[in-house]
Protein backbone atom coordinates (compact mmCIF):
# COMPACT_ATOMS: atom_id res chain seq x y z
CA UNK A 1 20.65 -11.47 13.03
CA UNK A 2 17.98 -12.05 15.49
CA UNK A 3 16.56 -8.51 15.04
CA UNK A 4 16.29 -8.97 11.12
CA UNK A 5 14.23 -12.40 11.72
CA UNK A 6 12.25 -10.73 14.17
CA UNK A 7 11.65 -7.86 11.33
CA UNK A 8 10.89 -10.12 9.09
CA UNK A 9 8.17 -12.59 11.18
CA UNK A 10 6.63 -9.17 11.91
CA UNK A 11 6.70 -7.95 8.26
CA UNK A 12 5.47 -11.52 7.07
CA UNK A 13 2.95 -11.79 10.10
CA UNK A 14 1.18 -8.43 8.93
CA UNK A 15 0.83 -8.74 5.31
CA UNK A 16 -0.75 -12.27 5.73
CA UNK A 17 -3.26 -10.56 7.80
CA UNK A 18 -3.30 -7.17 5.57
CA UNK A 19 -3.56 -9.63 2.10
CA UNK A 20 -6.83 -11.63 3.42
CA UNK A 21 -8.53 -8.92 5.04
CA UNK A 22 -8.23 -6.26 1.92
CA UNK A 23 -8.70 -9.16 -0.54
CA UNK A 24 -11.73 -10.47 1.38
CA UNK A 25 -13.39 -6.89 2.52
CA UNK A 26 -11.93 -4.46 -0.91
CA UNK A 27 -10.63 -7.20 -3.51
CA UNK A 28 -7.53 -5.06 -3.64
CA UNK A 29 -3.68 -6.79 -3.06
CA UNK A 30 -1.18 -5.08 -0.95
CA UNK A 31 0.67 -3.45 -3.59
CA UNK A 32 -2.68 -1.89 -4.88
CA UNK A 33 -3.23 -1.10 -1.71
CA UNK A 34 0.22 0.49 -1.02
CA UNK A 35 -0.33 2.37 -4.19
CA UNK A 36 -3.09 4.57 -3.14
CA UNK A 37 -2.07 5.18 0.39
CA UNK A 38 1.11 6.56 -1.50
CA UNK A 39 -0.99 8.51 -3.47
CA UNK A 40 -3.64 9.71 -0.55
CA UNK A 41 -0.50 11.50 0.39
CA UNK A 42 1.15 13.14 -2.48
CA UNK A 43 -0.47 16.98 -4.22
CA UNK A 44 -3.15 16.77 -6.61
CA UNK A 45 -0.59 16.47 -9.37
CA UNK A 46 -0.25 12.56 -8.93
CA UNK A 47 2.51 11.18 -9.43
CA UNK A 48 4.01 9.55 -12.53
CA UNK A 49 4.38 6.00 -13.18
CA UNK A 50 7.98 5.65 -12.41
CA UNK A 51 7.93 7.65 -9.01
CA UNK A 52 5.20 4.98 -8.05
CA UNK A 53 7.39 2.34 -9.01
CA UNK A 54 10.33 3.88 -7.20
CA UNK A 55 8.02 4.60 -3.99
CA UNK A 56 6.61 0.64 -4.07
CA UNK A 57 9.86 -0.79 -5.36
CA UNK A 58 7.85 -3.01 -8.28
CA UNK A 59 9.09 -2.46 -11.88
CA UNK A 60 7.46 0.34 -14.39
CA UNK A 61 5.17 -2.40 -16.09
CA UNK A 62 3.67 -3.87 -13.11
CA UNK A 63 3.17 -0.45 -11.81
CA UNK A 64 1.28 0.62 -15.06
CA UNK A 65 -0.73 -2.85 -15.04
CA UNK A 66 -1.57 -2.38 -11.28
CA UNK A 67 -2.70 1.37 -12.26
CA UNK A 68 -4.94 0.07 -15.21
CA UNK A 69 -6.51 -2.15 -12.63
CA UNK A 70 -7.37 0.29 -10.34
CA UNK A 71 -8.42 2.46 -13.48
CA UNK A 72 -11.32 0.33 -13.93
CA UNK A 73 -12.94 0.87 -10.53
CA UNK A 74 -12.47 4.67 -10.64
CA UNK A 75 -10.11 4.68 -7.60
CA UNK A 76 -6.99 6.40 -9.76
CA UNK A 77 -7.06 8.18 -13.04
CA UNK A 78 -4.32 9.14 -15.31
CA UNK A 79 -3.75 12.77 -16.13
CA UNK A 80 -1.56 12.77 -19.68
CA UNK A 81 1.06 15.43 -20.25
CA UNK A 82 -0.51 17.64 -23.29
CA UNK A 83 2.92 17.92 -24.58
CA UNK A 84 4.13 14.48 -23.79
CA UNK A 85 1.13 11.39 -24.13
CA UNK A 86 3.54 9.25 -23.51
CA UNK A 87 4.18 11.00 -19.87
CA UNK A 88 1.17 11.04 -17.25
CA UNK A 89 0.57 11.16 -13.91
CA UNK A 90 -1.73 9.24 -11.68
CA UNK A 91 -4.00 11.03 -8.93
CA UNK A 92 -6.78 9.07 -6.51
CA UNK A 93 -10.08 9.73 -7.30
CA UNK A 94 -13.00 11.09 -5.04
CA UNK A 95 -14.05 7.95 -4.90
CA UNK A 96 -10.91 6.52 -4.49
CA UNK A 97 -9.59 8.96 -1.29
CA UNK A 98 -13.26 8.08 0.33
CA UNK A 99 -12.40 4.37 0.12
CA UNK A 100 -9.49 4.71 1.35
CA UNK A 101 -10.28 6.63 4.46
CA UNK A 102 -13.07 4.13 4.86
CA UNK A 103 -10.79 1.31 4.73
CA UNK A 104 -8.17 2.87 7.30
CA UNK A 105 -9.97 1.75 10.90
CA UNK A 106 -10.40 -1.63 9.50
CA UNK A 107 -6.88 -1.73 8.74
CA UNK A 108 -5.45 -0.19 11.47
CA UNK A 109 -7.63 -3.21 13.52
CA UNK A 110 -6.18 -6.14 11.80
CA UNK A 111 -2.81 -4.44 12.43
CA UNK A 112 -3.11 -3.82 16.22
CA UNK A 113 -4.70 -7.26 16.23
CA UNK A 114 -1.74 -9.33 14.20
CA UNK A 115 0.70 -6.76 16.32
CA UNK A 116 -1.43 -7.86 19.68
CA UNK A 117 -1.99 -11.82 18.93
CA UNK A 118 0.64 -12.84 16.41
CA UNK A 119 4.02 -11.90 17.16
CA UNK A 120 5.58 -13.88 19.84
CA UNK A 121 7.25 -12.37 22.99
CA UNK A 122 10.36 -13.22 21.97
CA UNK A 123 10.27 -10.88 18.41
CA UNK A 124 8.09 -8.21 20.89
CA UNK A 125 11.00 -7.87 23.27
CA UNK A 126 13.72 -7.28 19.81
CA UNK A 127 11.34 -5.43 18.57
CA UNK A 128 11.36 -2.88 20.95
CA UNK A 129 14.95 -2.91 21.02
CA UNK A 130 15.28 -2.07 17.27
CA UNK A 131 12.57 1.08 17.94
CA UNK A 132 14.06 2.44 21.12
């Protein structure tokens, strides 16, 4: 039990940290966030709407709202089937893969940080249990 409550002070620790610094520096929320460092990694196919939703475990309509969002700021676009409009798939942009590389050493600061300052000894020592 103590190693799940450690996981979870760590997990809650980080995306308090994550949430203000990406709303503050990029307006964007975690799960938009999440989104395109899903899709930074997948082919230039995209992927479709439910395969987000499976990959960020939020439901087909708030993955499509979340997607129309970042529509608007030319960070994803939607590629419809030709045979299918009902079927698409969503790719990152240019613009969207530079802001995201941009945005990576700032993140991966406020991580090492929250990792470095937040998290008490007692969750570091589990911790490193769990990941040995």
């Amino acid at each position: 039990m103590k190693k799940w409550i450690a996981i979870e002070h760590l997990h809650a620790t980080l995306n308090k940290q994550l949430e203000k610094y990406l709303r503050f520096q990029y307006d964007l929320s975690i799960s938009q966030f999440t989104v395109i460092s899903i899709l930074s990694e997948e082919s230039s196919s995209g992927l479709t709407i439910q395969q987000l939703a499976d990959k960020v475990t939020l439901s087909q309509s708030a993955i499509s709202r979340l997607v129309a969002r970042l529509e608007t700021c030319h960070t994803v676009e939607r590629h419809f089937n030709e045979r299918d409009r009902r079927s698409s798939h969503v790719r990152l942009t240019e613009q969207g893969m530079r802001a995201y590389k941009e945005a990576l050493p700032g993140i991966a600061q406020v991580m090492n940080e929250a990792l470095n300052n937040k998290v008490i000894n007692e969750d570091k020592i589990l911790l490193k249990a769990i990941f040995q």
